[in-house]
C-alpha atoms as a PDB file:
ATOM      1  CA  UNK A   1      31.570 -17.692  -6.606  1.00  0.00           C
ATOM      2  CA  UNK A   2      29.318 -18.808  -3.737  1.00  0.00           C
ATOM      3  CA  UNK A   3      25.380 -17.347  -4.070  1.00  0.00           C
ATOM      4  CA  UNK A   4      25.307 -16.834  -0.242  1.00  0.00           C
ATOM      5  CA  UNK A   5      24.160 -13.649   0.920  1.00  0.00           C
ATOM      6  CA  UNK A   6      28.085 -12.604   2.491  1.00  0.00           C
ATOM      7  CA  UNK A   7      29.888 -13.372  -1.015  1.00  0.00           C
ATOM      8  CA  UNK A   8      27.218 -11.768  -3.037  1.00  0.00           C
ATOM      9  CA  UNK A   9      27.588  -8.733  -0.479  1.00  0.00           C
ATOM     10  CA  UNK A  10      31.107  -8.455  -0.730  1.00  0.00           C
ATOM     11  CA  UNK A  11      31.055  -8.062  -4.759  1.00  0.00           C
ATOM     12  CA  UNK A  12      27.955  -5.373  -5.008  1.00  0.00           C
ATOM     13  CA  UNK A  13      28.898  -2.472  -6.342  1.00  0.00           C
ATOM     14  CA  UNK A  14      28.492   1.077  -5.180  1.00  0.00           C
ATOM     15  CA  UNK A  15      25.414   1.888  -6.654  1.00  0.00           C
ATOM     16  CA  UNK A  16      23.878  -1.270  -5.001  1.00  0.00           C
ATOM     17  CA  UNK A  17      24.904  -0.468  -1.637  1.00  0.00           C
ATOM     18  CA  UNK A  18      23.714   2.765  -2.109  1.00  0.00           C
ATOM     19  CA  UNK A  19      20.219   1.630  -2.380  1.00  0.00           C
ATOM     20  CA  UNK A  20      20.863  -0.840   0.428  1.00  0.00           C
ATOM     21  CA  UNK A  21      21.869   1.903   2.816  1.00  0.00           C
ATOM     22  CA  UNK A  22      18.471   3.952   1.412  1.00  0.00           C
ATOM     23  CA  UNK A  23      16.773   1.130   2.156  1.00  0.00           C
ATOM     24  CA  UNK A  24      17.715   0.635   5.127  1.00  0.00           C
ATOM     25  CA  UNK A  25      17.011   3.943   6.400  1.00  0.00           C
ATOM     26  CA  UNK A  26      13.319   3.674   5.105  1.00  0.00           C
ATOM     27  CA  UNK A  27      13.267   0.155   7.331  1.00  0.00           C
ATOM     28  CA  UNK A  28      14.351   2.285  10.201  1.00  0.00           C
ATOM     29  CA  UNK A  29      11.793   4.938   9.670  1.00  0.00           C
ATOM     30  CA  UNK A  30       8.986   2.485   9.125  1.00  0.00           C
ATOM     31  CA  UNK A  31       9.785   0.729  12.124  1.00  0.00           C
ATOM     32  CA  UNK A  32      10.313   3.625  14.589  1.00  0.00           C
ATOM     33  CA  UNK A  33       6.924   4.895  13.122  1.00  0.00           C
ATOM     34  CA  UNK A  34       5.335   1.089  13.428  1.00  0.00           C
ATOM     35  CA  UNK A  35       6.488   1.481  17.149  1.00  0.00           C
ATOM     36  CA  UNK A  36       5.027   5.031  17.669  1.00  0.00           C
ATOM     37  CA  UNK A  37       1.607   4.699  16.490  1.00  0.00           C
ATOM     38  CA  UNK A  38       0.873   1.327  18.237  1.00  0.00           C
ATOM     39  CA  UNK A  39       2.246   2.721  21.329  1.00  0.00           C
ATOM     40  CA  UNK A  40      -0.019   5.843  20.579  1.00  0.00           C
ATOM     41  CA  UNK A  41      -3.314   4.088  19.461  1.00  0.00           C
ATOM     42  CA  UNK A  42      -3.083   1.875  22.119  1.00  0.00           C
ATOM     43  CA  UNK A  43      -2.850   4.188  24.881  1.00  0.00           C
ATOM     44  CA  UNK A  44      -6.036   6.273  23.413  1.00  0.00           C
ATOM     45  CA  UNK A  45      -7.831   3.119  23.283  1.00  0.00           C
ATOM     46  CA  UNK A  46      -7.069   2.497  26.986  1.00  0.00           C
ATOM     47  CA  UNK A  47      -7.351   5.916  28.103  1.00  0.00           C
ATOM     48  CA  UNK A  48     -10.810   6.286  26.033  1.00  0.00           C
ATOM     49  CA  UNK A  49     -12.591   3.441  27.472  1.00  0.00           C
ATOM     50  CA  UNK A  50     -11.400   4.936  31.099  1.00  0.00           C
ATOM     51  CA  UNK A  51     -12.435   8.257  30.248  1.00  0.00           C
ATOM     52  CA  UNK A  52     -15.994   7.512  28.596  1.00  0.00           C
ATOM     53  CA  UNK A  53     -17.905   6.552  31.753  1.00  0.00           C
ATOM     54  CA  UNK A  54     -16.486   9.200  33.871  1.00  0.00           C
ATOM     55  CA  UNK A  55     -16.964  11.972  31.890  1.00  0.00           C
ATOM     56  CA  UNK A  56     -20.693  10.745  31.339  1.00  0.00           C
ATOM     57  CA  UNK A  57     -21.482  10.896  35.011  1.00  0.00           C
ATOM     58  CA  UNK A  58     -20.562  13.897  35.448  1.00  0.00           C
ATOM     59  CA  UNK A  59     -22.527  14.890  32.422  1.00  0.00           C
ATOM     60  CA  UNK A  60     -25.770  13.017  34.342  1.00  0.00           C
ATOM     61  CA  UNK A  61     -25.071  14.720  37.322  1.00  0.00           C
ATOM     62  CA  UNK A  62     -25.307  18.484  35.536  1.00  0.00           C
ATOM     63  CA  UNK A  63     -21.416  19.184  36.595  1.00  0.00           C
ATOM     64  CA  UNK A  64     -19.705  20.443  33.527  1.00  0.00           C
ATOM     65  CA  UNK A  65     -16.811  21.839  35.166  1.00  0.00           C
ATOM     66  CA  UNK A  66     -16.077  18.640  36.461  1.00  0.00           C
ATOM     67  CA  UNK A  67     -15.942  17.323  33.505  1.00  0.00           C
ATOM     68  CA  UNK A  68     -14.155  19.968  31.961  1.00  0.00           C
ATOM     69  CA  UNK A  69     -11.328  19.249  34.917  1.00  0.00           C
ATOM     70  CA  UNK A  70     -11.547  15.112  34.165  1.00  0.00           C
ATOM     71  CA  UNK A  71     -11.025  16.152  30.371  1.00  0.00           C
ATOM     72  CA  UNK A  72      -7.887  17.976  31.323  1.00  0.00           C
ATOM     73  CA  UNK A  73      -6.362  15.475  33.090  1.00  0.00           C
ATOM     74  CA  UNK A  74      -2.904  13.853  32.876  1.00  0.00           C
ATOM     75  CA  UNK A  75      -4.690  10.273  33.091  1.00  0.00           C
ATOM     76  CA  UNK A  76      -6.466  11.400  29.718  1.00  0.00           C
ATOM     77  CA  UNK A  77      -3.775  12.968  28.256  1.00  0.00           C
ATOM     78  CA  UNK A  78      -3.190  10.521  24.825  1.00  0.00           C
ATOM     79  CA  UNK A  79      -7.341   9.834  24.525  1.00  0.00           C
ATOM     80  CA  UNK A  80      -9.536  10.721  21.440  1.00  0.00           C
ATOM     81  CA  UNK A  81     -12.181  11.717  23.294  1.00  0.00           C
ATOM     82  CA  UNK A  82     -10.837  13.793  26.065  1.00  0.00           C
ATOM     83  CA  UNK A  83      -9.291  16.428  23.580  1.00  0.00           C
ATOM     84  CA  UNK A  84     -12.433  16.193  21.093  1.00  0.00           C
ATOM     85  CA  UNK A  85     -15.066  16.793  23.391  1.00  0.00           C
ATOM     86  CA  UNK A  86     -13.178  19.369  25.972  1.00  0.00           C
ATOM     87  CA  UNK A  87     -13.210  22.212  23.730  1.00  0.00           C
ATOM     88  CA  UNK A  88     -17.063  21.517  23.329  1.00  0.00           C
ATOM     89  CA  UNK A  89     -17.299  21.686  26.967  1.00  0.00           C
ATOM     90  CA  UNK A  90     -15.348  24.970  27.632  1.00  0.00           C
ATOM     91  CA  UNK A  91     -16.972  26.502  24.774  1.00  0.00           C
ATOM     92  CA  UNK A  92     -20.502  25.394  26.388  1.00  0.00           C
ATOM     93  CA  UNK A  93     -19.316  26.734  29.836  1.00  0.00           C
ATOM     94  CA  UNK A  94     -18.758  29.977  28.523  1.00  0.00           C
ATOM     95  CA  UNK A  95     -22.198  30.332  26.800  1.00  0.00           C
ATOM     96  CA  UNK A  96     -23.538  29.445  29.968  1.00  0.00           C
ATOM     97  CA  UNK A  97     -21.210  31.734  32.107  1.00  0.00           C
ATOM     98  CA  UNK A  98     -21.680  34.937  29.773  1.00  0.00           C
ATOM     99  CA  UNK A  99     -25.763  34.073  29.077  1.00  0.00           C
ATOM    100  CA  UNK A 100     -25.766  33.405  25.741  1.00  0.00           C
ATOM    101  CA  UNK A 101     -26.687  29.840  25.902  1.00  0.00           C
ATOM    102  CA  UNK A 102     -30.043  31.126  28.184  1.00  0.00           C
ATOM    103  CA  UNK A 103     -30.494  34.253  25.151  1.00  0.00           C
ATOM    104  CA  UNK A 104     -29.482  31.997  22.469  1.00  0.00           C
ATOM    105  CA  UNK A 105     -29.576  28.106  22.873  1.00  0.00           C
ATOM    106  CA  UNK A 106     -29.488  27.230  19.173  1.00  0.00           C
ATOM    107  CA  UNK A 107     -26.192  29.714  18.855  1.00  0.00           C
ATOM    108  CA  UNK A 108     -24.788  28.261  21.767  1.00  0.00           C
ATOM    109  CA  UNK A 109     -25.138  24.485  20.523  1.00  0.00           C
ATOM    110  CA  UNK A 110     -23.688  25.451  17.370  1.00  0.00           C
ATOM    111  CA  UNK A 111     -20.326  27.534  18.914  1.00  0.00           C
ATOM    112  CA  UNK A 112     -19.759  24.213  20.978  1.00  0.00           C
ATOM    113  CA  UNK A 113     -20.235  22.226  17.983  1.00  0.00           C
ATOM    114  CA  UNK A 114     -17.329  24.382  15.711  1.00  0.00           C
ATOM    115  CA  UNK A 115     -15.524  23.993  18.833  1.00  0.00           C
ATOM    116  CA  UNK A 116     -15.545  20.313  18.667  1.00  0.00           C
ATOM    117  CA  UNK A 117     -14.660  20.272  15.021  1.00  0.00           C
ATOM    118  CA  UNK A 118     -11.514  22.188  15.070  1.00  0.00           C
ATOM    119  CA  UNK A 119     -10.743  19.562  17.476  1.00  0.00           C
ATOM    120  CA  UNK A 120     -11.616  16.608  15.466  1.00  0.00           C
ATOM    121  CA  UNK A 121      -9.778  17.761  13.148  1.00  0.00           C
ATOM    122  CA  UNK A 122      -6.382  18.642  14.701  1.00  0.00           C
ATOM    123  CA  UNK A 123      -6.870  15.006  16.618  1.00  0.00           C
ATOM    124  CA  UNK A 124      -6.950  13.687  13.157  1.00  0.00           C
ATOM    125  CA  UNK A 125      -4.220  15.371  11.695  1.00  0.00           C
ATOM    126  CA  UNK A 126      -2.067  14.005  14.889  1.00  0.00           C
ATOM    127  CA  UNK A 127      -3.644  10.347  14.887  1.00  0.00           C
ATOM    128  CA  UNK A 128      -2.522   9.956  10.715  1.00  0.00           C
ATOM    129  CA  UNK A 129       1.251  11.875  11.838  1.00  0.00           C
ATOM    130  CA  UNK A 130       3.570   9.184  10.084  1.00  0.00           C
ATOM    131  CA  UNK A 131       0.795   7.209   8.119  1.00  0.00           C
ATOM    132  CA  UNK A 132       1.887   9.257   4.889  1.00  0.00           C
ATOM    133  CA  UNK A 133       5.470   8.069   5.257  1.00  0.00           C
ATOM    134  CA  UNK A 134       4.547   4.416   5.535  1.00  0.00           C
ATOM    135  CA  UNK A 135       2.404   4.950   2.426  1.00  0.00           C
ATOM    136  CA  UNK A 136       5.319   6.337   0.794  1.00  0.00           C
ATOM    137  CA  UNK A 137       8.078   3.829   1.812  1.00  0.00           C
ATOM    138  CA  UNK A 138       5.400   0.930   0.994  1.00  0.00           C
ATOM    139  CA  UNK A 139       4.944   2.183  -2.643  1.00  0.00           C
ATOM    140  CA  UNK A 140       8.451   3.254  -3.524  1.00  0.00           C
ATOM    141  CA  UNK A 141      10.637   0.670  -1.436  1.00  0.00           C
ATOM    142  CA  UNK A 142      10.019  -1.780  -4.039  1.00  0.00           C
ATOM    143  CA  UNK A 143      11.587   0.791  -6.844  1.00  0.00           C
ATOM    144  CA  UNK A 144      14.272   1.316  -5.284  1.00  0.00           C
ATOM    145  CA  UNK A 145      15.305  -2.128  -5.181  1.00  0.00           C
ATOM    146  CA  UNK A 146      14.773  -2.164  -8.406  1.00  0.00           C
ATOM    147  CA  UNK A 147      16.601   0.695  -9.561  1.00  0.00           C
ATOM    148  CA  UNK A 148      19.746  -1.113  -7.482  1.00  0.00           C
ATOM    149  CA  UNK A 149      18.883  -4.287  -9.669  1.00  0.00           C
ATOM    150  CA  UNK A 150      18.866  -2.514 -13.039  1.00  0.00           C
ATOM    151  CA  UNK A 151      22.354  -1.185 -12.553  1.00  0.00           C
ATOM    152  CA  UNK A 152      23.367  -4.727 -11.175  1.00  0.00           C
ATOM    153  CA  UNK A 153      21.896  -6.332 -14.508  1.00  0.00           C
ATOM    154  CA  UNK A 154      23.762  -3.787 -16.465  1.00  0.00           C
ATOM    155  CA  UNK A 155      26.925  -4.294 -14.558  1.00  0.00           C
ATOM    156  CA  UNK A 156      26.453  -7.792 -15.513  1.00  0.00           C
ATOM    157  CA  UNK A 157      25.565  -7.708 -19.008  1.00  0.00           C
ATOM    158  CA  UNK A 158      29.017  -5.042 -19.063  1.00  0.00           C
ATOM    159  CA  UNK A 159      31.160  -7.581 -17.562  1.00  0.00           C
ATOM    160  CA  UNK A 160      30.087 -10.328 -20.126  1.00  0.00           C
ATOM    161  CA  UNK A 161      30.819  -7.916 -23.176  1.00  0.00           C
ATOM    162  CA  UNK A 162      34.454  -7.133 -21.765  1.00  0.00           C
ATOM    163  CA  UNK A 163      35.177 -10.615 -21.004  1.00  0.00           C
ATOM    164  CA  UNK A 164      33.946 -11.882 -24.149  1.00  0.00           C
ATOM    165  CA  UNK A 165      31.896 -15.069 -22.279  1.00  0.00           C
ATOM    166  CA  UNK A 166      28.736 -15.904 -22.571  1.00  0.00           C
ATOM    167  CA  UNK A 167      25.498 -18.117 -21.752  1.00  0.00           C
ATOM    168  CA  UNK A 168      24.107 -17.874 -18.787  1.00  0.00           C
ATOM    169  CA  UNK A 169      26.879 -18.940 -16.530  1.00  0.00           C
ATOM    170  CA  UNK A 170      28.681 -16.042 -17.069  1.00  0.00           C
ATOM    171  CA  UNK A 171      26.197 -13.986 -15.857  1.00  0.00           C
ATOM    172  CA  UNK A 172      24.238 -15.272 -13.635  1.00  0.00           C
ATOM    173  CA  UNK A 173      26.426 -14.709 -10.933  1.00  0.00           C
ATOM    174  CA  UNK A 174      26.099 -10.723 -11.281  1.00  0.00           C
ATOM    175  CA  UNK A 175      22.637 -11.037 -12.122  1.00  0.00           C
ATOM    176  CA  UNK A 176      22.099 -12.746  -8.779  1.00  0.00           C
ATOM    177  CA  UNK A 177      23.951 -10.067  -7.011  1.00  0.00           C
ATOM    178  CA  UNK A 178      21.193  -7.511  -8.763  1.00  0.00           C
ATOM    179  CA  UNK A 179      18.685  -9.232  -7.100  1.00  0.00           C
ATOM    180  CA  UNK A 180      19.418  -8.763  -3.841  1.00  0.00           C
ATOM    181  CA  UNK A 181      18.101  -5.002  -3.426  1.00  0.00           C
ATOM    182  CA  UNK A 182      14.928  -5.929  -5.067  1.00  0.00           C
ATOM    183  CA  UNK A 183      14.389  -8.368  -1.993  1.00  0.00           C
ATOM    184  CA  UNK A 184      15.467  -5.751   0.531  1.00  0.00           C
ATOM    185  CA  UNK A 185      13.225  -3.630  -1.276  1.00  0.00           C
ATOM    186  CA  UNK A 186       9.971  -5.806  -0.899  1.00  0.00           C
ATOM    187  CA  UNK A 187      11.392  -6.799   2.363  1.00  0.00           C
ATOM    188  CA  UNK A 188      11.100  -3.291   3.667  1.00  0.00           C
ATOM    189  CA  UNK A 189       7.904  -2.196   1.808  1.00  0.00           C
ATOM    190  CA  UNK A 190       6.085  -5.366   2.619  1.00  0.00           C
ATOM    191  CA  UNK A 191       5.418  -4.429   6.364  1.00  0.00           C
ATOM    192  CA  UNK A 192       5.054  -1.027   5.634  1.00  0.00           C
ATOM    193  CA  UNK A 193       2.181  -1.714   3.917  1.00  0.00           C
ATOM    194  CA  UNK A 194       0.702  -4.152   5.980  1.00  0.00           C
ATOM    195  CA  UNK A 195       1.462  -1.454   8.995  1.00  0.00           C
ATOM    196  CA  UNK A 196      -0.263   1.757   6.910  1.00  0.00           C
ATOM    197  CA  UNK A 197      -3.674  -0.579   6.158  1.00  0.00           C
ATOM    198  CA  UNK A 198      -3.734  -1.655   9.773  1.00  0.00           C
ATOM    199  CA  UNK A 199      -2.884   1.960  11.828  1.00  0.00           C
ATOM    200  CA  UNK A 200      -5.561   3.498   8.985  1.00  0.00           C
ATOM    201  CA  UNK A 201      -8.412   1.443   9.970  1.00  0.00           C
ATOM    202  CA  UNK A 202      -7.412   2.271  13.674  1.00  0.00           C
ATOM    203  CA  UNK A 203      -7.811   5.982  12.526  1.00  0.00           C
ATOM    204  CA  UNK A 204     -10.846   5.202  10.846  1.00  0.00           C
ATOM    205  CA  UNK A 205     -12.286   3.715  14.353  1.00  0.00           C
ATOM    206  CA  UNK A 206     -11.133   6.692  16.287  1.00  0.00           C
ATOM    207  CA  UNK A 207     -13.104   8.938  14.237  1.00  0.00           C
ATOM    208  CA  UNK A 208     -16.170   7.203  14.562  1.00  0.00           C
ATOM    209  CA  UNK A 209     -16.033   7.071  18.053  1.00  0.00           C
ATOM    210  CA  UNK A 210     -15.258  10.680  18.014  1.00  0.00           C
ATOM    211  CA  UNK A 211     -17.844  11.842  16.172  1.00  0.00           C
ATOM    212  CA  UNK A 212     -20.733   9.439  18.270  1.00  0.00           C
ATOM    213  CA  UNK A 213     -18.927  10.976  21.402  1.00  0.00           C
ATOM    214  CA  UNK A 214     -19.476  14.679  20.010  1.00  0.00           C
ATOM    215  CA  UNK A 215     -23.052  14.196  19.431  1.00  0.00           C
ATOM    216  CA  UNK A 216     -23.821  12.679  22.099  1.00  0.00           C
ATOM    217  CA  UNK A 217     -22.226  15.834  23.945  1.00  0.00           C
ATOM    218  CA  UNK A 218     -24.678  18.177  21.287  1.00  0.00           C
ATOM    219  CA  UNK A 219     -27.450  16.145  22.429  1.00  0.00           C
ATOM    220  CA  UNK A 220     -26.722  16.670  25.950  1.00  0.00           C
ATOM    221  CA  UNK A 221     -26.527  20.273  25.475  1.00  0.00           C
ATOM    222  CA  UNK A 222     -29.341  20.584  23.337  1.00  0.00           C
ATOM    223  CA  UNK A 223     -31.706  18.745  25.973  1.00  0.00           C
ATOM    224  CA  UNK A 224     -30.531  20.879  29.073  1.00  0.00           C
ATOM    225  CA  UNK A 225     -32.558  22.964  29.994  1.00  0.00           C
END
């Protein structure tokens, strides 16, 4: 037998093209997910650096519902910021509107600042949706290919005992077949891994700039007079 990929294909057995067909759905996954978050963290990233200065001159110029509005905005829809730092700004408005922030200015700071918390938080959550499954597909992929391999190796090591052969000849054909899901297997958890360390220090970026951005907004507050 030939040891090119199509010959070796055509003699794996069931259980190995089970695992190739797992496999391959985790590539799928990955990918889609690889696709999503870049498309994701790059539009916050854009949107952020747009929505930064504007917000901030509003913030100069005393108008918060103007920058509550900007905040809201379908040109800010996917950034960081805008959904971190709007719920401080409503929550601040409303202080100001009902006159707790003039009774109360510590109390007032402090609502906006929960405020902006629950947001970080639920931003968070939504910036690491999918991170966990390219975690997961980076440190099981491998495994799998592996568990395709030890049934190849035992499929091998069966054939040799029925047929009576042996040395390596006899087997190595089989054995080679065994190998190929262990390939596929680093070949799909390879990337995955590479994607999950890259899209987690994006997250880790976001955050910082989210929490500068929300104390800078406490600051603001706590100045105003």
């Amino acid at each position: 037998m030939q040891f090119d990929l199509r010959s070796m294909a055509e003699h794996m057995g069931g259980v190995a093209w089970a695992v190739v067909i797992v496999l391959f759905i985790m590539s799928m996954y990955s990918i889609a997910v690889m696709i999503e978050r870049y498309w994701t963290y790059s539009q916050a990233t854009k949107q952020s650096r747009k929505y930064a200065p504007e917000v901030a001159r509003y913030l100069k110029q005393g108008k918060i519902k103007e920058a509550i509005d900007i905040s809201d905005g379908k040109q800010f829809k996917q950034s960081h910021l805008a959904k971190v730092l709007k719920p401080g700004l409503q929550e601040w408005q409303y202080q100001v509107e009902t006159g707790e922030a003039e009774k109360d200015r510590e109390g007032a700071v402090e609502a906006a600042k929960r405020a902006i918390q629950r947001a970080t938080a639920v931003n968070l959550a939504d910036l690491k949706r999918g991170l966990s499954g390219l975690a997961t597909i980076g440190a099981t992929a491998p495994f799998v290919g592996l568990f395709g391999t030890t049934f190849g190796i035992i499929n091998a090591f069966s054939g040799m005992a029925l047929t009576g052969s042996g040395g390596i000849g006899a087997i190595s054909a089989g054995i080679a077949e065994a190998l190929i899901t262990t390939a596929f297997g680093l070949f799909v958890a390879v990337p995955a891994v590479w994607a999950f360390n890259y899209f987690n220090g994006k997250v880790e970026g976001f955050n910082v700039e989210m929490d500068n951005s929300s104390s800078e907004l406490l600051d603001f507050f706590i100045k105003r007079g």
